[in-house]
C-alpha atoms as a PDB file:
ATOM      1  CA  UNK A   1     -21.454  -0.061  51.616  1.00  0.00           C
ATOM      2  CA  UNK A   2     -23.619   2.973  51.145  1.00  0.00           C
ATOM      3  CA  UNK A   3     -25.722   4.826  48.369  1.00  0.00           C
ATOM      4  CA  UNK A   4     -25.056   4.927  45.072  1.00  0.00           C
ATOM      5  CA  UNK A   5     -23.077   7.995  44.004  1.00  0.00           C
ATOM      6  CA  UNK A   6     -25.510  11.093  42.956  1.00  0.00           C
ATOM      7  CA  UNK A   7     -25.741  12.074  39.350  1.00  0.00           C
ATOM      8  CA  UNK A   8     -23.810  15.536  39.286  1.00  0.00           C
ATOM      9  CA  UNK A   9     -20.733  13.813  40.688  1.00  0.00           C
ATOM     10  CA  UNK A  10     -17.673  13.600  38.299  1.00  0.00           C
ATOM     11  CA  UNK A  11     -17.278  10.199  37.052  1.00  0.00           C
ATOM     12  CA  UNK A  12     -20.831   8.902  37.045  1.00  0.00           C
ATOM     13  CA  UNK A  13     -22.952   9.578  34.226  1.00  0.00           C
ATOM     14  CA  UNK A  14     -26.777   9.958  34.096  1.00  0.00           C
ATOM     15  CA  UNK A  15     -28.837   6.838  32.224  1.00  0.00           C
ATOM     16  CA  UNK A  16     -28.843   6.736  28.755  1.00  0.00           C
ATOM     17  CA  UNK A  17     -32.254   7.135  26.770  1.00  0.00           C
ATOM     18  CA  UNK A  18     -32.868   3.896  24.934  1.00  0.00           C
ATOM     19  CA  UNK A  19     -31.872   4.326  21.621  1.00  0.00           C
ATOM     20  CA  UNK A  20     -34.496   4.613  18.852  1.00  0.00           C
ATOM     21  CA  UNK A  21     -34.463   1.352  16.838  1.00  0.00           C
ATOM     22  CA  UNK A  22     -38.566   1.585  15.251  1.00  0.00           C
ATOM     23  CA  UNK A  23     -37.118   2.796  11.953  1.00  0.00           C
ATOM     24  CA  UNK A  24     -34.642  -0.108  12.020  1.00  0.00           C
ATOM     25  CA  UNK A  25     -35.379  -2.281   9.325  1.00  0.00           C
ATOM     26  CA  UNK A  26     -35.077  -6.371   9.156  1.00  0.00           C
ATOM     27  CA  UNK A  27     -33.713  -8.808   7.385  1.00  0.00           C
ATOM     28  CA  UNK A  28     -36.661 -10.728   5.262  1.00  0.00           C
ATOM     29  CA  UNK A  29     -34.552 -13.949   5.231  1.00  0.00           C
ATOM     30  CA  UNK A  30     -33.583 -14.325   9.201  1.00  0.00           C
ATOM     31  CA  UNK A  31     -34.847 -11.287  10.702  1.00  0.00           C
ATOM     32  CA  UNK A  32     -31.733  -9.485  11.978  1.00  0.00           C
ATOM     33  CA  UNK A  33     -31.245  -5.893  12.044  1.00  0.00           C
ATOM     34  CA  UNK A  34     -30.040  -4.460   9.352  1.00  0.00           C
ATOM     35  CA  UNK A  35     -27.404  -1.303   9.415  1.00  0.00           C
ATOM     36  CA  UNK A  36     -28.560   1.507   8.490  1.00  0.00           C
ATOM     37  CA  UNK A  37     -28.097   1.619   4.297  1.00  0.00           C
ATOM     38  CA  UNK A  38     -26.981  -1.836   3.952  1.00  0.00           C
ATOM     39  CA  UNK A  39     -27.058  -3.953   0.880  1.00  0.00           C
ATOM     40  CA  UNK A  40     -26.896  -6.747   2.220  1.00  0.00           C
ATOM     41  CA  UNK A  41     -27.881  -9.044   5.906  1.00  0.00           C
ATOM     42  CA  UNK A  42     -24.771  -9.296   7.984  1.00  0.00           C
ATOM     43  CA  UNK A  43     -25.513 -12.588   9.668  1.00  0.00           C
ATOM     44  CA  UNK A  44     -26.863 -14.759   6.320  1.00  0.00           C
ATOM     45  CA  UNK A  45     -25.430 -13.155   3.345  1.00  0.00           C
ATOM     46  CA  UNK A  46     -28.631 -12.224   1.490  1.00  0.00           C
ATOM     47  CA  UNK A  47     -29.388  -9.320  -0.595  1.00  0.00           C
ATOM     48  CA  UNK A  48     -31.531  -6.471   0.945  1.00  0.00           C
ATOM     49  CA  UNK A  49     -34.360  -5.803  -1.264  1.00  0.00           C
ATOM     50  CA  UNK A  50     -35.856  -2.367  -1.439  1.00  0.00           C
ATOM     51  CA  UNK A  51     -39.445  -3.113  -0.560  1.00  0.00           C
ATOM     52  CA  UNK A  52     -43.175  -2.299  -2.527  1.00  0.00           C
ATOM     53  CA  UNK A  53     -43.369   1.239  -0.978  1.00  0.00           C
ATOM     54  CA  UNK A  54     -39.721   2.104  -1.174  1.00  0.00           C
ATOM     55  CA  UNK A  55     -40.429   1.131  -4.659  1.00  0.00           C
ATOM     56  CA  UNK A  56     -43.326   2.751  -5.590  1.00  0.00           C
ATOM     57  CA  UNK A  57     -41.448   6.032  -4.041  1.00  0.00           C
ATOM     58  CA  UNK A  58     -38.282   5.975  -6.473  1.00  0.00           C
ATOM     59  CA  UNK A  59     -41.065   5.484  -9.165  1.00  0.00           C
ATOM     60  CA  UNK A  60     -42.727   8.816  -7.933  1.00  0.00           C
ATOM     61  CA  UNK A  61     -39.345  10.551  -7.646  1.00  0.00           C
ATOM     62  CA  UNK A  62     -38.618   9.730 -11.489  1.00  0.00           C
ATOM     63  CA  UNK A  63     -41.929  10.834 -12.705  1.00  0.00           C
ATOM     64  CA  UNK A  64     -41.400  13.925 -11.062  1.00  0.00           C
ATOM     65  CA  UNK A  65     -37.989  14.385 -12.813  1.00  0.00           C
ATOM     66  CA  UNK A  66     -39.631  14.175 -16.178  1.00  0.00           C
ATOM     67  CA  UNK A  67     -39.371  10.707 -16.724  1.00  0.00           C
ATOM     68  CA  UNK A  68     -35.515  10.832 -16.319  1.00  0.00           C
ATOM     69  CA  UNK A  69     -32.911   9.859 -13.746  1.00  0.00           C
ATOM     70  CA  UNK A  70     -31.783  13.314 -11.749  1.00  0.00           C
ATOM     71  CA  UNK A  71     -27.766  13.415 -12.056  1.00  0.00           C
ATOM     72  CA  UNK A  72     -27.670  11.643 -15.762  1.00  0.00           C
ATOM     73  CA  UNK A  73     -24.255  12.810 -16.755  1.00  0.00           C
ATOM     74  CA  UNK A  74     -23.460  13.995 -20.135  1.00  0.00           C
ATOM     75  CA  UNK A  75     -21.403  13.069 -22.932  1.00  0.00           C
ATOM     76  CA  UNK A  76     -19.132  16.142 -22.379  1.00  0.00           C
ATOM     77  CA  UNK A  77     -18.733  15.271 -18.309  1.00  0.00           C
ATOM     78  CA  UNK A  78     -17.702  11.745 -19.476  1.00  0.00           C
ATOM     79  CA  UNK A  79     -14.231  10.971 -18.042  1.00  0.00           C
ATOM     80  CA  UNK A  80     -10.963  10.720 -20.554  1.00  0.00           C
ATOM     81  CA  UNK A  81      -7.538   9.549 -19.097  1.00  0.00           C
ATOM     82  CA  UNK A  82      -4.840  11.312 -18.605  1.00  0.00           C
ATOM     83  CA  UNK A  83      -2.367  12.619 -21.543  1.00  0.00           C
ATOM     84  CA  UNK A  84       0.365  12.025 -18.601  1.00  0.00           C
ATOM     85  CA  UNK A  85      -0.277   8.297 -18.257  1.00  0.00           C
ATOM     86  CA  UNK A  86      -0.831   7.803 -22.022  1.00  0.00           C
ATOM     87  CA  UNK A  87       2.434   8.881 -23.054  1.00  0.00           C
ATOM     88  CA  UNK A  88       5.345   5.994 -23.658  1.00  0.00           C
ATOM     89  CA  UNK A  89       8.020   6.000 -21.120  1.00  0.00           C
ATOM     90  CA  UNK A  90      11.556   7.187 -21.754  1.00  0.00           C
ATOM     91  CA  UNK A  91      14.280   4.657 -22.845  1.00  0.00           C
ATOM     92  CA  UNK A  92      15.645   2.351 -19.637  1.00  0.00           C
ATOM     93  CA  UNK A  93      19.312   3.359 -19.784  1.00  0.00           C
ATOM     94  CA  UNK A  94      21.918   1.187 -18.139  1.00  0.00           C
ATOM     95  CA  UNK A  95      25.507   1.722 -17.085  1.00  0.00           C
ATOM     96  CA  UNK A  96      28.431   0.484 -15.840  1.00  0.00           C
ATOM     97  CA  UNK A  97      30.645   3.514 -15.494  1.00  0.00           C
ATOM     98  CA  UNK A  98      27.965   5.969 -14.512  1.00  0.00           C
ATOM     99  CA  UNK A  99      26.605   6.539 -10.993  1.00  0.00           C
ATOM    100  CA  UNK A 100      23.046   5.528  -9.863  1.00  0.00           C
ATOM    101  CA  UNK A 101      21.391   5.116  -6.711  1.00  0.00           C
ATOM    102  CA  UNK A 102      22.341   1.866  -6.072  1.00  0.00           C
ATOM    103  CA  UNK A 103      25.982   2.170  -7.155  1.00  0.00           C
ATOM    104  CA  UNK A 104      28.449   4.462  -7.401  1.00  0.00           C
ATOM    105  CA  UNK A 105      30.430   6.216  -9.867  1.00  0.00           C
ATOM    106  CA  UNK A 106      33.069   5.215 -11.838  1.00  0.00           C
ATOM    107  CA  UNK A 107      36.428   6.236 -10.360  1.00  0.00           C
ATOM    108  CA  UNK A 108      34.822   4.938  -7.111  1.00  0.00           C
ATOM    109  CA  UNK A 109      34.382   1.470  -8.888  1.00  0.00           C
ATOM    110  CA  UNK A 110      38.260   1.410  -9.876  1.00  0.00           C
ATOM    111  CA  UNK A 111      39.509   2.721  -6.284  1.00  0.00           C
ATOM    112  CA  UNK A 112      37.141  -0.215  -4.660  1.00  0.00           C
ATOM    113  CA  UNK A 113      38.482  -2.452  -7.026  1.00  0.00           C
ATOM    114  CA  UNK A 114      41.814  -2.344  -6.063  1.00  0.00           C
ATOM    115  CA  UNK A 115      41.468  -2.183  -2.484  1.00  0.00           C
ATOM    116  CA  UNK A 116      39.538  -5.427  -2.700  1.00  0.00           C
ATOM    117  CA  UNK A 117      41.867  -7.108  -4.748  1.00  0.00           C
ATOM    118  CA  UNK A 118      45.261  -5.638  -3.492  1.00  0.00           C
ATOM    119  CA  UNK A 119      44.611  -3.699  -0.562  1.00  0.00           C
ATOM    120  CA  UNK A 120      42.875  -6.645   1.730  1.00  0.00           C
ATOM    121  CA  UNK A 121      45.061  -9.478   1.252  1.00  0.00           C
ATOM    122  CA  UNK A 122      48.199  -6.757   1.097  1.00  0.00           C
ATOM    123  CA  UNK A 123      47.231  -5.295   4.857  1.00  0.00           C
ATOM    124  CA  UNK A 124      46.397  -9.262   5.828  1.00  0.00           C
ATOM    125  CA  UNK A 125      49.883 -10.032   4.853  1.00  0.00           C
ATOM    126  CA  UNK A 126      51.571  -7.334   6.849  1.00  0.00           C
ATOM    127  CA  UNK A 127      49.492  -7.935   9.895  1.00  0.00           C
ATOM    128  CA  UNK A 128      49.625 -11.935   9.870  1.00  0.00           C
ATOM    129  CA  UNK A 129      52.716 -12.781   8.165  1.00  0.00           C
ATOM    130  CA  UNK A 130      53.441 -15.849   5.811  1.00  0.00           C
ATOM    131  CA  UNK A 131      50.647 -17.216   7.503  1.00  0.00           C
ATOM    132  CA  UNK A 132      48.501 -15.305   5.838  1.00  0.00           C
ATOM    133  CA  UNK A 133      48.974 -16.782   2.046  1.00  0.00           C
ATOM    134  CA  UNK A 134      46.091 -19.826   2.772  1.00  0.00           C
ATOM    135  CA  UNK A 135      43.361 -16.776   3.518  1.00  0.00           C
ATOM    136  CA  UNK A 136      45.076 -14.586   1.266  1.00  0.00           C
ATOM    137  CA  UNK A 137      44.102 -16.936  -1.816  1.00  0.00           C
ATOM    138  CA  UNK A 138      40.765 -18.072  -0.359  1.00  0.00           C
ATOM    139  CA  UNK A 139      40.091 -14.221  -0.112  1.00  0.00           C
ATOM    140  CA  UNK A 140      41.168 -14.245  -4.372  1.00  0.00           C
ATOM    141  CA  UNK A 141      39.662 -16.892  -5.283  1.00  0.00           C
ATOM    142  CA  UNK A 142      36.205 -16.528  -3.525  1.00  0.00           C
ATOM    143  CA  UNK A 143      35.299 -13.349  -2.046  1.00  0.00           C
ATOM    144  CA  UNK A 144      37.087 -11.010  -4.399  1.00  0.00           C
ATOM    145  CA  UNK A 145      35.620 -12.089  -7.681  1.00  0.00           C
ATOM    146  CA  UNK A 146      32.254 -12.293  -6.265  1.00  0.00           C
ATOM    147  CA  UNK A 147      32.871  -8.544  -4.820  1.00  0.00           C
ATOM    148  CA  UNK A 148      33.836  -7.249  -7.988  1.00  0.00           C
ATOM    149  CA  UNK A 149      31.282  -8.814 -10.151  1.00  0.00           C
ATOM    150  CA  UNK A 150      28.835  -7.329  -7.539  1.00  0.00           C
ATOM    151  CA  UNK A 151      30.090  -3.466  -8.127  1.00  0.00           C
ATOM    152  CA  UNK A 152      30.253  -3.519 -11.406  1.00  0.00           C
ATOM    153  CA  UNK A 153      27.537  -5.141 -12.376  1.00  0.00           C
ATOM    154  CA  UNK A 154      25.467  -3.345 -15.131  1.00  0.00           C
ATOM    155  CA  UNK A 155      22.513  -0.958 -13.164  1.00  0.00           C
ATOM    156  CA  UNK A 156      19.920   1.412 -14.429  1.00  0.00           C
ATOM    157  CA  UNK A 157      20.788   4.918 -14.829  1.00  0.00           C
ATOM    158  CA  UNK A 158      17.784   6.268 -15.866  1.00  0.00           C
END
């Protein structure tokens, strides 16, 4: 075909630098590399132990800190809960009449109430005739109740 594309061209990159991997540490159990700050081997489950030297440094560290851990917290930094999420919750209040947001109010209620069990079957009539009366009291004997029951069914206000 030809030679390869030079390296200030757009497109092509240079070669990467290997990355450095000689302060990757393995696992003891299998010998995979381990992620940089992991607890744990990713390919057999075990724990990472911190090893004699890493030891022996965390040792010196301490010593150095008086004998104590650096960052000990206090009793005054210690954490309380909220008064917020202590306090009891208000009274559930639940209505029939009143207006929440998953029903409506109560004039609403009566107006829908009579338009399902008047209004419906009274426009059915007029369109279909005497034909009508078999839907008519399927419509009051299944579908209305059910309807009704459904809107004015007790709900929580607040």
């Amino acid at each position: 075909m030809g030679s390869p594309p030079a390296a200030g061209v757009v497109g092509v990159q240079p070669p990467h630098a290997a990355a450095d991997i000689s302060s990757v540490e393995e696992c003891r159990s299998c010998g995979a590399r381990l992620f940089e700050g992991a607890s744990f081997c990713a390919r057999c489950l075990s724990p990472v132990v911190a090893s004699e030297d890493e030891v022996a440094q965390g040792l010196g560290e301490v010593a150095a800190a008086g004998g104590r851990w650096v960052g000990t917290t206090s009793r005054s930094n210690t954490w309380t809960t909220d008064p917020r999420h202590s306090e009891p919750l208000p009274a559930k209040v639940h209505s029939r009449w009143k207006a929440s947001p998953e029903s409506f109010p109560g004039p609403v209620k009566l107006l829908l109430t009579a338009t399902i069990a008047v209004g419906i079957p009274l426009a059915f009539y007029k369109v279909a005739g005497p034909f009508s009366l078999g839907p008519i009291l399927i419509w009051w004997l299944t579908i209305a109740p059910r309807s009704v029951r459904d809107l004015w069914r007790r709900t929580r206000v607040r």
